[in-house]
Protein backbone atom coordinates (compact mmCIF):
# COMPACT_ATOMS: atom_id res chain seq x y z
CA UNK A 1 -10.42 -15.56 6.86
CA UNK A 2 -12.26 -12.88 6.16
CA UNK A 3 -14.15 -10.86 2.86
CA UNK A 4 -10.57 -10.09 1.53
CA UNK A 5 -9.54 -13.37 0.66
CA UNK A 6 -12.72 -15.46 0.53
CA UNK A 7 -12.92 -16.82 -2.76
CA UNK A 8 -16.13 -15.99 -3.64
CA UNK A 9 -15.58 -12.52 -3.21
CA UNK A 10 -13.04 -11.97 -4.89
CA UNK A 11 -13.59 -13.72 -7.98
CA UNK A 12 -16.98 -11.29 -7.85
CA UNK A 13 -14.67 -8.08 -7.29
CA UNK A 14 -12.72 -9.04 -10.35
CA UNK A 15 -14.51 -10.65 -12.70
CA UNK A 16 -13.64 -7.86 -14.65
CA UNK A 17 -11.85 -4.61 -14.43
CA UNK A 18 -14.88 -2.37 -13.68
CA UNK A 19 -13.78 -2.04 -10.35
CA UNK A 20 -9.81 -2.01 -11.09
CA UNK A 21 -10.29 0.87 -13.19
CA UNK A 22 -12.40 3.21 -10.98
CA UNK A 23 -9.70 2.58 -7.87
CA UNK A 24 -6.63 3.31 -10.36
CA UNK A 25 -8.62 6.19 -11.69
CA UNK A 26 -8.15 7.57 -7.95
CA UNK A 27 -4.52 7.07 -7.55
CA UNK A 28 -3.88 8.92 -11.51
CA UNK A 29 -5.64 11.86 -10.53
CA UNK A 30 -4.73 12.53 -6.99
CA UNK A 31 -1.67 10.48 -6.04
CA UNK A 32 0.87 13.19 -4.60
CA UNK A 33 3.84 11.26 -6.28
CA UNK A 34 3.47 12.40 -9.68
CA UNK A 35 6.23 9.43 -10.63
CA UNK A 36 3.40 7.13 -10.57
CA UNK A 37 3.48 3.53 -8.71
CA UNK A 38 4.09 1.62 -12.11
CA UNK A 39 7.09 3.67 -13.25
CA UNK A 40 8.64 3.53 -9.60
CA UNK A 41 7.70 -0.57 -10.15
CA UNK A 42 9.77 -0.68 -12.96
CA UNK A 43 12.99 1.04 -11.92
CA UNK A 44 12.78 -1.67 -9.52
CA UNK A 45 12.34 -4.80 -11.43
CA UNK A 46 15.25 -6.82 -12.94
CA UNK A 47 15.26 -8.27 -15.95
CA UNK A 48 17.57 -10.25 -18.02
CA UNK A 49 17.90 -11.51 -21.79
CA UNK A 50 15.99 -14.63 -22.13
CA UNK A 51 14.16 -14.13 -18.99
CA UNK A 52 11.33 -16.12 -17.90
CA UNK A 53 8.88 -13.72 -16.11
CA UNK A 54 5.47 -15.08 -14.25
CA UNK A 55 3.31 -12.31 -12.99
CA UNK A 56 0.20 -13.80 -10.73
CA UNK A 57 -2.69 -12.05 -10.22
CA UNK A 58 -2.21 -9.51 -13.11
CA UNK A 59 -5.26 -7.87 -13.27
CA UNK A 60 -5.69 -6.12 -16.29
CA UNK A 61 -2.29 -5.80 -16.65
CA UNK A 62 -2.30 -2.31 -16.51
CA UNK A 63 1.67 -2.13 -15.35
CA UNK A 64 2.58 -3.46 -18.66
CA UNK A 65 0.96 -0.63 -20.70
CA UNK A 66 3.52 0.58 -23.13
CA UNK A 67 6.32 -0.71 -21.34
CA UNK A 68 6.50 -4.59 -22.97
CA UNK A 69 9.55 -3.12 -25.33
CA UNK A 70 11.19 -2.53 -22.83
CA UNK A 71 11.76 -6.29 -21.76
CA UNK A 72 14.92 -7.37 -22.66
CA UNK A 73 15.79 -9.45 -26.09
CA UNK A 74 14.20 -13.12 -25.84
CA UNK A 75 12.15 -12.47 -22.55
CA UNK A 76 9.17 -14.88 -22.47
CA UNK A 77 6.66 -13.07 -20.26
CA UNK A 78 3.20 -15.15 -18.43
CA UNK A 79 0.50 -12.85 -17.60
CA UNK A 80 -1.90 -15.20 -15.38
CA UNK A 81 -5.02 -14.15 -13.44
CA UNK A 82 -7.75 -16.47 -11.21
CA UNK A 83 -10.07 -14.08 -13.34
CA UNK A 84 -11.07 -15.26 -16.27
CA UNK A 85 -12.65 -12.00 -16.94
CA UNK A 86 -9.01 -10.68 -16.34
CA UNK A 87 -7.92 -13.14 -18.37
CA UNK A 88 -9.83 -12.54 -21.58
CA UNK A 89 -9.11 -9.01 -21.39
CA UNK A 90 -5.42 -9.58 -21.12
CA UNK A 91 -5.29 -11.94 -23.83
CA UNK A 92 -7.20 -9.48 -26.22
CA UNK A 93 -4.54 -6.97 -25.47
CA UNK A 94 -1.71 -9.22 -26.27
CA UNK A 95 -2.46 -11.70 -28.36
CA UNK A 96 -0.22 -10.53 -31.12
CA UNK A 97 2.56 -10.92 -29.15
CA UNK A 98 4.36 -14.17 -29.59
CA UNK A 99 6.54 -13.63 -26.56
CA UNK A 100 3.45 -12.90 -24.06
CA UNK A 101 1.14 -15.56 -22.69
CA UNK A 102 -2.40 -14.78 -21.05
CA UNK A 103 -3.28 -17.77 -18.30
CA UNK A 104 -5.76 -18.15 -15.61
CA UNK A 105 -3.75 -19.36 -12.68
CA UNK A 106 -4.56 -20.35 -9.04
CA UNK A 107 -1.44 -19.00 -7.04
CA UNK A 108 -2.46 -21.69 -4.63
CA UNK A 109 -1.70 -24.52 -7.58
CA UNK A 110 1.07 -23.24 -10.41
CA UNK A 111 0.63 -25.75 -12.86
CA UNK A 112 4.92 -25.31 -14.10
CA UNK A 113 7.58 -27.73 -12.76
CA UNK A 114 9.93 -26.58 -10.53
CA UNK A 115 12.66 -23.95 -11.05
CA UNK A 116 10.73 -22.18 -14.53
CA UNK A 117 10.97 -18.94 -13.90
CA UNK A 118 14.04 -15.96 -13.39
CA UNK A 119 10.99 -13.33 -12.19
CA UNK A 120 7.53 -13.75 -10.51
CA UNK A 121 5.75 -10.87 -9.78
CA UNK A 122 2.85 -11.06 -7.37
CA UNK A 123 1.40 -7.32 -6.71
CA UNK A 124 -1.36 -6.44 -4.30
CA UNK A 125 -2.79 -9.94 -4.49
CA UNK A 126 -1.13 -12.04 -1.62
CA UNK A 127 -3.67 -10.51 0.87
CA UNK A 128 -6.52 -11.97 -1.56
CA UNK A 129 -5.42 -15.47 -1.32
CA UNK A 130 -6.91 -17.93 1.18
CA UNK A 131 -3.67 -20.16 1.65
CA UNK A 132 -0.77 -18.09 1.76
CA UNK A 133 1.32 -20.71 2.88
CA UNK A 134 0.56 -23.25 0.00
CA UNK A 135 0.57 -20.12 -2.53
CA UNK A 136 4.38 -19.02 -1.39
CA UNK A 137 5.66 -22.79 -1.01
CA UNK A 138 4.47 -22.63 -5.13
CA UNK A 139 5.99 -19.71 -6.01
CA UNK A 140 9.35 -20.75 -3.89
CA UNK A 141 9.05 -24.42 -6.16
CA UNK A 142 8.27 -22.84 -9.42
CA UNK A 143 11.05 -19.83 -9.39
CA UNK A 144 14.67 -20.68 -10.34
CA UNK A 145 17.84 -20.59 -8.03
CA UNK A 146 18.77 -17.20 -7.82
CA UNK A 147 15.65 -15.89 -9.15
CA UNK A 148 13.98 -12.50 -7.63
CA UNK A 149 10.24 -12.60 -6.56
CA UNK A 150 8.49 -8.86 -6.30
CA UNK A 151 5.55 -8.38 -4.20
CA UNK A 152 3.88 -5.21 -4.07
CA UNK A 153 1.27 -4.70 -1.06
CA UNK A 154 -0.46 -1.96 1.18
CA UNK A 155 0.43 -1.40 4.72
CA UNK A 156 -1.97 -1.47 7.82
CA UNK A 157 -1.93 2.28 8.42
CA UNK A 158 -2.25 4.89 6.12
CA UNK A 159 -5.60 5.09 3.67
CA UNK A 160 -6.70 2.11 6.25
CA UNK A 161 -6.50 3.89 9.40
CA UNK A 162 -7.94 7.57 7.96
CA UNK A 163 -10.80 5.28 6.49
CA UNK A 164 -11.46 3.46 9.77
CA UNK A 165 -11.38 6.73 11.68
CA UNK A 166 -14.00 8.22 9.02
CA UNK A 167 -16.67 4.91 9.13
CA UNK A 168 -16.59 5.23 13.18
CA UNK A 169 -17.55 8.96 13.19
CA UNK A 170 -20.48 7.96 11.11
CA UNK A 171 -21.52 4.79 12.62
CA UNK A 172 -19.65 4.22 16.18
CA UNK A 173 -20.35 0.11 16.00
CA UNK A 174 -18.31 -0.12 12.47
CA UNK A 175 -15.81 -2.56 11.95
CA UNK A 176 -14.75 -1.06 8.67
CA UNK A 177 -11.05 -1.20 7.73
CA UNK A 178 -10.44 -2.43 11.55
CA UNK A 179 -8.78 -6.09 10.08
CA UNK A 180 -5.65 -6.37 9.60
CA UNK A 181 -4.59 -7.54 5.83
CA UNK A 182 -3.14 -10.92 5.79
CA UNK A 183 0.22 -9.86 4.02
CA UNK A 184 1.18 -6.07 4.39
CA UNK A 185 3.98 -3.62 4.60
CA UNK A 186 4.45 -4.30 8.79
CA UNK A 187 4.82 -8.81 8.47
CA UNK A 188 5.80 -9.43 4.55
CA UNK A 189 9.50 -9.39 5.61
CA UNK A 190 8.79 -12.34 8.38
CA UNK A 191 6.83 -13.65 5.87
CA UNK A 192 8.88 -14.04 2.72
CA UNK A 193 12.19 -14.70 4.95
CA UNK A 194 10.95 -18.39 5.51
CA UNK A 195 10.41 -18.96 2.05
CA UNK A 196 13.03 -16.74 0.29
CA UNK A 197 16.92 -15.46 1.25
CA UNK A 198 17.35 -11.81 1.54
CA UNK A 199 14.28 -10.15 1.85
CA UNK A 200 14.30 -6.53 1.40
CA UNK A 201 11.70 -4.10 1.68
CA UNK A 202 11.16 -0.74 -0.18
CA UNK A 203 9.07 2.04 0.25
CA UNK A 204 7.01 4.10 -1.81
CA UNK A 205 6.23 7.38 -0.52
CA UNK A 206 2.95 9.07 -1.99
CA UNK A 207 -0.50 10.58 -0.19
CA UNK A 208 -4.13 11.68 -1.94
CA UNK A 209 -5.35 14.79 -2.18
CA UNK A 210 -8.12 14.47 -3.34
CA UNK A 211 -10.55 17.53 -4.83
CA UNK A 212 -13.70 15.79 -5.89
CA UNK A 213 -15.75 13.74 -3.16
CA UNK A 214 -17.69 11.65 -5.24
CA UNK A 215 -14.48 10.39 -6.82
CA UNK A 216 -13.82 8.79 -3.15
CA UNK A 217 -16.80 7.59 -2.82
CA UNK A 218 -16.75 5.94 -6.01
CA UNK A 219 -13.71 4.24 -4.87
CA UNK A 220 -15.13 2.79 -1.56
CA UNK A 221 -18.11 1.57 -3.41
CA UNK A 222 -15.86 -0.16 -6.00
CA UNK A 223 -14.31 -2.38 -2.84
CA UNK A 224 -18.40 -3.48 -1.79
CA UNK A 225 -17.76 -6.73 -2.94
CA UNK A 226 -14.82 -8.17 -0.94
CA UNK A 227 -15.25 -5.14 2.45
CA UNK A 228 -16.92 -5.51 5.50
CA UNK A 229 -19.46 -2.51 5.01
CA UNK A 230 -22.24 -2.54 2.57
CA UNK A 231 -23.20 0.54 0.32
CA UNK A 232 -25.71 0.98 3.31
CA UNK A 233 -23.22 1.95 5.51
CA UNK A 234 -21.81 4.66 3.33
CA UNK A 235 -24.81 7.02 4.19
CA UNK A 236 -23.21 9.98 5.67
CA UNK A 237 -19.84 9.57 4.41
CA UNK A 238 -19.99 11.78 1.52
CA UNK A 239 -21.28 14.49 3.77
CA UNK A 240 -18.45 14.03 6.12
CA UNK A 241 -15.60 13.60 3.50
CA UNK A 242 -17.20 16.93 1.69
CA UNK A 243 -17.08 18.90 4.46
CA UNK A 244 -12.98 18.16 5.05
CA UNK A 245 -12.94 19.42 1.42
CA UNK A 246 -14.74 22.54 2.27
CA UNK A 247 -12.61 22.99 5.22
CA UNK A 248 -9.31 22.01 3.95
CA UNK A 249 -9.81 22.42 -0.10
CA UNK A 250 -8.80 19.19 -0.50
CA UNK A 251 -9.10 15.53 1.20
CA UNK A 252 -5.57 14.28 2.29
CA UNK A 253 -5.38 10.90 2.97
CA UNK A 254 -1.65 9.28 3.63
CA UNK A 255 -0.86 5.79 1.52
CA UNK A 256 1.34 3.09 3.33
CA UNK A 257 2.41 1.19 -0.25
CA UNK A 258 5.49 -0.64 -0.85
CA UNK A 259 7.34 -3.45 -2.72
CA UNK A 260 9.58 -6.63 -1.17
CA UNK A 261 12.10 -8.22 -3.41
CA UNK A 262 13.04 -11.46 -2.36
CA UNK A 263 15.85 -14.15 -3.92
CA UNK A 264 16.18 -17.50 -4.19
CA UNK A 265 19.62 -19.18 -3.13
């Protein structure tokens, strides 16, 4: 285990959306795929009439931002967090809606009986949670026969790799970004396939370029928290990042992001 998914950590990082909000900020202003990763989330997602939909680890629910009419007629949808921060803000967002439920929920312990739910949607969270095991062997109980489980997640490359590269030409010794994620794009498949039938994994292609340095090194100081630098360690980054900019006009920086979509037989 390490800061990613140690508890105490990450109920720090998210005890609100503070954080949330300045990394998403990044990915609005200088994501190359102007689609946008919630749209392309969307086109992928199933639903039904009279679906039951469970989304762990919601955040702020930011995907669901003027897209709940678009759930289909009698859909009840959970939005459950380990935050209750998250939790509170959630539930002020959608408290008028009869059809939407704001829960704090440990992925680790669902508290539904088996077979409740058509849809669970767990998006760049797995890699947070200590017990992946126990949390998957819920979600597996808890979702009905034939019903699809979404997973969003990063991959080990990409943003990872050009941020590794950048913290060891600044400090040689750093072991920055050099862990591997528990669940990403390169072992979700082998993952999910003991828990779930049909495992299939897509692909979102998108990159940064990115025109204001400070905005990237608001984002790496956002991730403090639950990272295996300190804001110490980011002396000489901003010099380093600026000068790429200078050099290159912008900061390019490739994204390994992607969604699995597993069933239930």
């Amino acid at each position: 285990m390490h800061r990613m998914d140690q508890t105490e950590n990450v109920i720090e990082q998210y005890k609100d959306d503070k954080n949330l909000s300045i990394r998403s900020q990044l990915h609005a202003k200088y994501s190359t795929n102007k689609q946008g990763f919630h749209p392309w989330l969307f086109e992928k997602y199933r639903f039904s009439p009279g679906d039951r939909i469970l989304e762990l680890g919601c955040g702020n629910s930011a995907q669901w931002n003027n897209r709940i009419s678009q759930l289909p007629k009698d859909c009840i949808l959970v939005l459950s967090d380990f935050s209750d921060g998250m939790v509170k803000i959630v539930w002020d967002k959608y408290s008028s809606h009869k059809s939407i439920l704001a829960q704090k929920i440990d992925i680790q312990n669902i508290p539904y009986p088996n077979e409740c739910f058509d849809v669970i949607i767990a998006n760049h969270m797995l890699y947070h949670v200590p017990d992946i095991t126990k949390a998957l062997s819920e979600i597996q109980r808890v979702l009905k026969s034939g019903g699809t489980f979404y997973a969003a997640t990063n991959g080990n490359g990409g943003m990872r790799t050009f941020l590794r590269k950048a913290f060891q030409k600044i400090h040689p010794e750093s072991d920055a970004f050099t862990k591997d994620l528990s669940f990403h794009l390169q072992n979700g498949e082998s993952i999910l396939s003991r828990y779930f039938d049909n495992v299939q994994k897509v692909d979102f292609e998108d990159s940064f370029s990115i025109t204001n340095t400070h905005d990237l090194m608001d984002w790496l100081k956002s991730t403090v928290t639950m990272a295996s630098y300190s804001e110490e360690d980011l002396s000489g980054l901003y010099e380093y990042f600026e000068g790429i900019r200078q050099k290159d006009g912008t900061i390019n920086i490739p994204k390994e992001t992607g969604m699995f979509i597993a069933t239930k037989a």
